[in-house]
Protein backbone atom coordinates (compact mmCIF):
# COMPACT_ATOMS: atom_id res chain seq x y z
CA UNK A 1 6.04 12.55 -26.89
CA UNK A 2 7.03 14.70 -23.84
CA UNK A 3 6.96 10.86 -21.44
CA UNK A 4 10.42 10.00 -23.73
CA UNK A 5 13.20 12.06 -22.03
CA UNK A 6 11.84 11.73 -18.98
CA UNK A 7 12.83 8.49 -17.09
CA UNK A 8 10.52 7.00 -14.67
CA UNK A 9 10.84 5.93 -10.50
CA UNK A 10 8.35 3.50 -9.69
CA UNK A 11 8.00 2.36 -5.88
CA UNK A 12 6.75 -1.42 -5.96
CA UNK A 13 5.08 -1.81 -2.50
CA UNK A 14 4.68 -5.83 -2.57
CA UNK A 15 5.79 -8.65 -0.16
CA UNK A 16 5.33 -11.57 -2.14
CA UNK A 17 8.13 -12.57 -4.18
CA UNK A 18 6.49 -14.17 -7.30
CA UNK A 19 4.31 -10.77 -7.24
CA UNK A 20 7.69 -8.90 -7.21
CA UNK A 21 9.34 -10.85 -9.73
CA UNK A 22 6.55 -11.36 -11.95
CA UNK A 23 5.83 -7.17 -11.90
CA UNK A 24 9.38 -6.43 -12.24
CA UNK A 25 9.53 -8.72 -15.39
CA UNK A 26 6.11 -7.44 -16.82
CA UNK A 27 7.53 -3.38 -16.30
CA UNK A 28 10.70 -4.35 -17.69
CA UNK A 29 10.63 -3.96 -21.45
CA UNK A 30 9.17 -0.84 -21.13
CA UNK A 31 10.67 1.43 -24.03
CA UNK A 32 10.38 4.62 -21.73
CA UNK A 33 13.40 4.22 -19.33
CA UNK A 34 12.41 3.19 -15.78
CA UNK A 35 13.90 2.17 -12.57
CA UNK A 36 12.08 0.26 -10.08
CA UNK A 37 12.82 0.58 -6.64
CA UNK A 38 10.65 -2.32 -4.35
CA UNK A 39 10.18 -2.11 -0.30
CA UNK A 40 8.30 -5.17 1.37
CA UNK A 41 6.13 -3.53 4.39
CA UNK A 42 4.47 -0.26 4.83
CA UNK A 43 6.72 0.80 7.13
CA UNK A 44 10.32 0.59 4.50
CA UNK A 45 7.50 2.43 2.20
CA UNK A 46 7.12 5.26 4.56
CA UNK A 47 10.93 5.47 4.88
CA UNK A 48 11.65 5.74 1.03
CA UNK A 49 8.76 8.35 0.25
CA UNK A 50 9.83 10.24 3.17
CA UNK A 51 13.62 9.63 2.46
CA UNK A 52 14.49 8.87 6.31
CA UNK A 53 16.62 5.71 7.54
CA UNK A 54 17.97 3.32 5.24
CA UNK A 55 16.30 5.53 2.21
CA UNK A 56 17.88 9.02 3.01
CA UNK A 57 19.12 9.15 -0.40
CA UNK A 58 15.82 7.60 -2.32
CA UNK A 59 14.02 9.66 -4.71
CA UNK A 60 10.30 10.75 -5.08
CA UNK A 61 8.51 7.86 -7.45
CA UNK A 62 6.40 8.77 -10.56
CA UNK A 63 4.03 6.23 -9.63
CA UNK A 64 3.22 3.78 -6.53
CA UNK A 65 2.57 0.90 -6.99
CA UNK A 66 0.92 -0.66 -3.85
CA UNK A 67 -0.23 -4.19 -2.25
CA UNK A 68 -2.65 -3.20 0.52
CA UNK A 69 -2.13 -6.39 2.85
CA UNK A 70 0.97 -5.54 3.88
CA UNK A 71 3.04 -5.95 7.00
CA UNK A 72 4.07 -3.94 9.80
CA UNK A 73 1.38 -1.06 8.04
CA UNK A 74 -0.76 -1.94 5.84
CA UNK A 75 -1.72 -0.32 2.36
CA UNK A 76 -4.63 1.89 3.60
CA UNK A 77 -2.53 3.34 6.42
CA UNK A 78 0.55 3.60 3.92
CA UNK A 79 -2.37 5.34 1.20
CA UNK A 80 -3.91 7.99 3.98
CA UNK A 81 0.21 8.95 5.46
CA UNK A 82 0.65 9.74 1.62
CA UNK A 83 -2.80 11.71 0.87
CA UNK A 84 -1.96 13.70 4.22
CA UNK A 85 1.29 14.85 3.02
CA UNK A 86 1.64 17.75 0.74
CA UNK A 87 4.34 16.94 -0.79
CA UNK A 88 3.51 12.86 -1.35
CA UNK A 89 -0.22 13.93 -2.26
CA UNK A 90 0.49 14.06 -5.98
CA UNK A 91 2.54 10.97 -6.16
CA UNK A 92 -0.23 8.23 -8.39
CA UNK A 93 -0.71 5.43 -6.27
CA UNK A 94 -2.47 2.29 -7.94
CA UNK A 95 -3.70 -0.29 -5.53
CA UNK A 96 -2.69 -3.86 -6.90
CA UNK A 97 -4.73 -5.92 -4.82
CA UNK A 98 -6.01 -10.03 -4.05
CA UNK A 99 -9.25 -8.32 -2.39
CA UNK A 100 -11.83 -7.98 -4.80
CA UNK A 101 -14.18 -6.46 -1.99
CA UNK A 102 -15.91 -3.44 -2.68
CA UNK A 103 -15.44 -1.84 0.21
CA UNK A 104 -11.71 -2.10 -0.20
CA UNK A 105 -12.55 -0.67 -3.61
CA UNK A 106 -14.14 2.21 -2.24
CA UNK A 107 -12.52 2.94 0.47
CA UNK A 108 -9.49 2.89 -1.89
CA UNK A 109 -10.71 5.15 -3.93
CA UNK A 110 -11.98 7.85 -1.51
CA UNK A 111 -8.31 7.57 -0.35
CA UNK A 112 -7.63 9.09 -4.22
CA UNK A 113 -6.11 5.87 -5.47
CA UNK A 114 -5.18 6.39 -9.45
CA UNK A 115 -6.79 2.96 -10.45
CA UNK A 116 -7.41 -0.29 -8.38
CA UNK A 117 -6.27 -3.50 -10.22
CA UNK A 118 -7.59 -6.97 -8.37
CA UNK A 119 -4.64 -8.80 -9.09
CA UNK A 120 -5.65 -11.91 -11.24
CA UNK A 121 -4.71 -15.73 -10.00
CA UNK A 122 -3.65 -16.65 -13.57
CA UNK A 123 -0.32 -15.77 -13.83
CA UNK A 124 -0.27 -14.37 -17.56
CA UNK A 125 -3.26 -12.53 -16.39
CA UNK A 126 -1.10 -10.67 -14.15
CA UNK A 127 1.46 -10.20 -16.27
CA UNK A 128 -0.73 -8.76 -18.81
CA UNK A 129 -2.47 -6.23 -16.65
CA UNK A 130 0.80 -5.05 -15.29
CA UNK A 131 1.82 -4.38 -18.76
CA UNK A 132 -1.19 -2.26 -19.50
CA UNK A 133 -0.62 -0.26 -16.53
CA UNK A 134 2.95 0.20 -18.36
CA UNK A 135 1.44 0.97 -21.69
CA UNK A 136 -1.26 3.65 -19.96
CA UNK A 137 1.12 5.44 -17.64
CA UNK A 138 4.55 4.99 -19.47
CA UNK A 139 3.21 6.44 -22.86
CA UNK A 140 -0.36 7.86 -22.50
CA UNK A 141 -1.23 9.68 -19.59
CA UNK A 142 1.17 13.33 -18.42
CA UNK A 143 2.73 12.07 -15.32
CA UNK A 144 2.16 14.97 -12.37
CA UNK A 145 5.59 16.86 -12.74
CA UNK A 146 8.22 16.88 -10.26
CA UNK A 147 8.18 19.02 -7.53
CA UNK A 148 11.34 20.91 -8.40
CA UNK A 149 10.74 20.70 -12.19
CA UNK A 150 7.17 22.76 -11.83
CA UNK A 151 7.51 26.19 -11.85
CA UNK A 152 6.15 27.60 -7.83
């Protein structure tokens, strides 16, 4: 499986602390090595993809993982800055959302979202459709290769 030497940066874009804690826990036993790196406002988000400020050292995630009510910018803005950069275009964002509105939905996915989860109110709910994201993206689906490791 080519996913197994490979380890995997996830950015956790979340302000609530039992949705932090409770994603953290639910991406934890994942067999494919991880590391989960977690900013709590679109702003600290745009600082770690863009490795500026406090994140000048922070490296380019495998996968976003986003909240779109965020504060001080919120997902959508946080969603177009990344589709409007070449070199954050690539990164797979996948909106974990409370709005089940479809015109979050679509607007979402126009912005080139991966997948949009509406984040369940039951908290095993949550917990088990954060581990199927795991599942799908850890061990089934070719992550988009790293910018130095693809061949220009």
């Amino acid at each position: 499986m080519p996913n197994e030497a490979r380890q995997f940066n996830i950015l956790l874009v979340e302000d609530n602390e039992a949705d932090i804690h409770l994603t953290i826990a639910a991406l934890r036993d994942a067999i494919v090595p991880s590391r989960i790196h977690v900013v709590k406002d679109g702003e600290d988000a745009t600082a770690f993809l863009k490795c500026t400020g406090a994140h000048v050292d922070a490296v380019r995630p495998d996968l976003v993982l986003l909240d779109l009510s965020l504060p001080k910018m919120d997902g959508f803005e946080l969603l177009e800055l990344m589709k409007a950069d070449p070199h954050l275009k690539t990164v797979p964002v996948i909106v974990m959302s409370g709005s089940d509105r479809e015109t979050d939905q679509l607007r979402a996915y126009k912005l080139q979202v991966a997948a949009y989860l509406v984040k369940p109110a039951d908290k095993d709910k949550y917990f088990a459709a954060i581990r199927s994201i795991k599942e799908l993206w850890f061990h089934s689906v070719a992550p988009p290769p790293r910018e130095n490791d693809a061949s220009a």
